[in-house]
C-alpha atoms as a PDB file:
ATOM      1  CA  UNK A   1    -189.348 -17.741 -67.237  1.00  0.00           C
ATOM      2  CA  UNK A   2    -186.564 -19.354 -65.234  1.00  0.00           C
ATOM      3  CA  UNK A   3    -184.409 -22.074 -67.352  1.00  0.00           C
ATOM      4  CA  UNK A   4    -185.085 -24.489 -64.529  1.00  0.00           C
ATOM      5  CA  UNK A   5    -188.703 -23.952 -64.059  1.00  0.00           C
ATOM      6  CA  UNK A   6    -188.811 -24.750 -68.367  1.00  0.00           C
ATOM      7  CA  UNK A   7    -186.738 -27.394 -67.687  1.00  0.00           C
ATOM      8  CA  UNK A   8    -189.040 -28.692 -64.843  1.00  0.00           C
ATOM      9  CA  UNK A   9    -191.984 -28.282 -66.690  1.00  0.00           C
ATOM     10  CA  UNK A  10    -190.952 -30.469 -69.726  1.00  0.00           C
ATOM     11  CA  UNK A  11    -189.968 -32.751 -67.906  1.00  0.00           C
ATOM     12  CA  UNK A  12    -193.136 -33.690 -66.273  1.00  0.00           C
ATOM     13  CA  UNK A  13    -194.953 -33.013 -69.581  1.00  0.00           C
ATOM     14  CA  UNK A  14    -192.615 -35.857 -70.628  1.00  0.00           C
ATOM     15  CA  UNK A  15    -193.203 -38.011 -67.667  1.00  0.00           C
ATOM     16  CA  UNK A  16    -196.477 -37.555 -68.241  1.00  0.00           C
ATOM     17  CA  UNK A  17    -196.961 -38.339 -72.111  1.00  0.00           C
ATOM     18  CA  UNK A  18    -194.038 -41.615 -71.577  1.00  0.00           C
ATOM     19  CA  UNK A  19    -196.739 -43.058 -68.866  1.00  0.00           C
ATOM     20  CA  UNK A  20    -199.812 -41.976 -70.855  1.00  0.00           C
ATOM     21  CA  UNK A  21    -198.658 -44.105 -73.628  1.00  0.00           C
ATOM     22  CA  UNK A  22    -197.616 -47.390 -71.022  1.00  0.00           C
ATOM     23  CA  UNK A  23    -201.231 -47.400 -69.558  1.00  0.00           C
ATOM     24  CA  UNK A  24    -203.272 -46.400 -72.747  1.00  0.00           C
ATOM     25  CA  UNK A  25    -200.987 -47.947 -75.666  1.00  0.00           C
ATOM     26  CA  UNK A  26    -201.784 -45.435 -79.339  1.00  0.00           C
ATOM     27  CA  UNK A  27    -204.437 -47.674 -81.481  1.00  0.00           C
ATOM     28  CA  UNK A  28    -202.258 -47.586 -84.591  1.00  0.00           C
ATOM     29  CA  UNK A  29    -198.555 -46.943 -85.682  1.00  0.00           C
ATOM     30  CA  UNK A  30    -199.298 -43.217 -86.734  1.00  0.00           C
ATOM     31  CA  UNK A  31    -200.658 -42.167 -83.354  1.00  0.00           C
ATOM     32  CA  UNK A  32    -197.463 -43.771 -82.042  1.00  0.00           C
ATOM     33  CA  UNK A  33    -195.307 -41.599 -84.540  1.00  0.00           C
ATOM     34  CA  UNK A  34    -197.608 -39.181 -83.798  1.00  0.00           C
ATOM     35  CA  UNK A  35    -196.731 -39.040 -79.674  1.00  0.00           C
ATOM     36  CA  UNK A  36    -192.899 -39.303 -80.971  1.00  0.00           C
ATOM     37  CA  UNK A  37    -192.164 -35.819 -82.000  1.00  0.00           C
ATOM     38  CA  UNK A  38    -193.927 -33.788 -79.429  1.00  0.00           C
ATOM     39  CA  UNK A  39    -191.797 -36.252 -76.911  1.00  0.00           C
ATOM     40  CA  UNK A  40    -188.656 -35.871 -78.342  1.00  0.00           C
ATOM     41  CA  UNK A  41    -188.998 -32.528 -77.990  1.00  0.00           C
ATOM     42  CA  UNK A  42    -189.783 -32.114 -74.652  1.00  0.00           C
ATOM     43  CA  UNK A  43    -187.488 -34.782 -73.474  1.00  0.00           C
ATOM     44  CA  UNK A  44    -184.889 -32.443 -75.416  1.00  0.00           C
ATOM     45  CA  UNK A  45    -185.249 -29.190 -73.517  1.00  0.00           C
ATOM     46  CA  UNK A  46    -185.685 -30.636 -70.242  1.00  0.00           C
ATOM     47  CA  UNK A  47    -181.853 -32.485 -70.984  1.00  0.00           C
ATOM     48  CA  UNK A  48    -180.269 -29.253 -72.847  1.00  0.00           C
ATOM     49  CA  UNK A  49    -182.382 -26.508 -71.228  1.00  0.00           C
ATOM     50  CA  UNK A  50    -183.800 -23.933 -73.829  1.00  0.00           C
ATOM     51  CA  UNK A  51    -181.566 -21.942 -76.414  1.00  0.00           C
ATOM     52  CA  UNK A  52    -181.442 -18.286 -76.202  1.00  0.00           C
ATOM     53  CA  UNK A  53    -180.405 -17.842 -79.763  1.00  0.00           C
ATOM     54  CA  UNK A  54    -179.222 -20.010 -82.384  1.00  0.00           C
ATOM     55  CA  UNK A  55    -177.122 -17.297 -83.993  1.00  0.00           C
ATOM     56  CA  UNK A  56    -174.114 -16.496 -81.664  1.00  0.00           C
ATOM     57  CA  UNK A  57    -173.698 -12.754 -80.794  1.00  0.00           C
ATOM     58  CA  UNK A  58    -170.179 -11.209 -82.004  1.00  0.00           C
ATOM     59  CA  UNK A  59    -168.199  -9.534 -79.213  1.00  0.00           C
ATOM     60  CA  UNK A  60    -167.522  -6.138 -79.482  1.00  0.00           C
ATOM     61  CA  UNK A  61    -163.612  -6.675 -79.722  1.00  0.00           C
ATOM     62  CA  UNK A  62    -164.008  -8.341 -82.992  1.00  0.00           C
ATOM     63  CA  UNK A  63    -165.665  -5.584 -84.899  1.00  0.00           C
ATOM     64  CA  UNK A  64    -163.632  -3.149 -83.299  1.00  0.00           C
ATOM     65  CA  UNK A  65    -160.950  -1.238 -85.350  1.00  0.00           C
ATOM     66  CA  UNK A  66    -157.304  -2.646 -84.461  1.00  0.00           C
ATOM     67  CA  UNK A  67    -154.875  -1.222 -82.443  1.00  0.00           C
ATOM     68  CA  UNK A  68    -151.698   0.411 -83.361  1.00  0.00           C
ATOM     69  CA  UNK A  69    -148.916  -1.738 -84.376  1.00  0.00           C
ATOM     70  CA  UNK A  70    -151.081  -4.707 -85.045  1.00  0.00           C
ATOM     71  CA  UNK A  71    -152.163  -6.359 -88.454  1.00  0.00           C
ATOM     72  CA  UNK A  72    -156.002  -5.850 -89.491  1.00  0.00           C
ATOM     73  CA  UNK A  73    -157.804  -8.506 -89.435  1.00  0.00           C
ATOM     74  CA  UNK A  74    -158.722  -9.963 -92.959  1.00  0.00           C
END
């Protein structure tokens, strides 16, 4: 799926849960904490976009062997 179509979509979702909770206030404090999490999360990836990876790929270049007349790499 497109970044900006995920992006797009959580932030409606967001939109949607933020006015949600203005017209029909949570009962208690723990559905309140409850509608917190799921909203931080969405308001998150529609800011940031979603990750691809949380571990970084390593080039190529770095696991290559070095050429002549340079050091190796420790």
């Amino acid at each position: 799926m497109n970044a900006l179509a995920v992006r797009l979509v959580c932030g409606l979702l967001f939109s949607v849960l933020v006015l949600g909770a203005i017209v029909k206030p949570p009962d208690n404090f723990s559905q309140g904490l409850g509608m917190l999490l799921p909203a931080t999360m969405l308001l998150g990836v529609a800011l940031k976009g979603p990750r691809r990876s949380i571990i970084p790929k390593r080039r190529a270049s770095a696991t290559a062997a070095p050429k002549d007349g340079e050091p190796p790499r420790p």
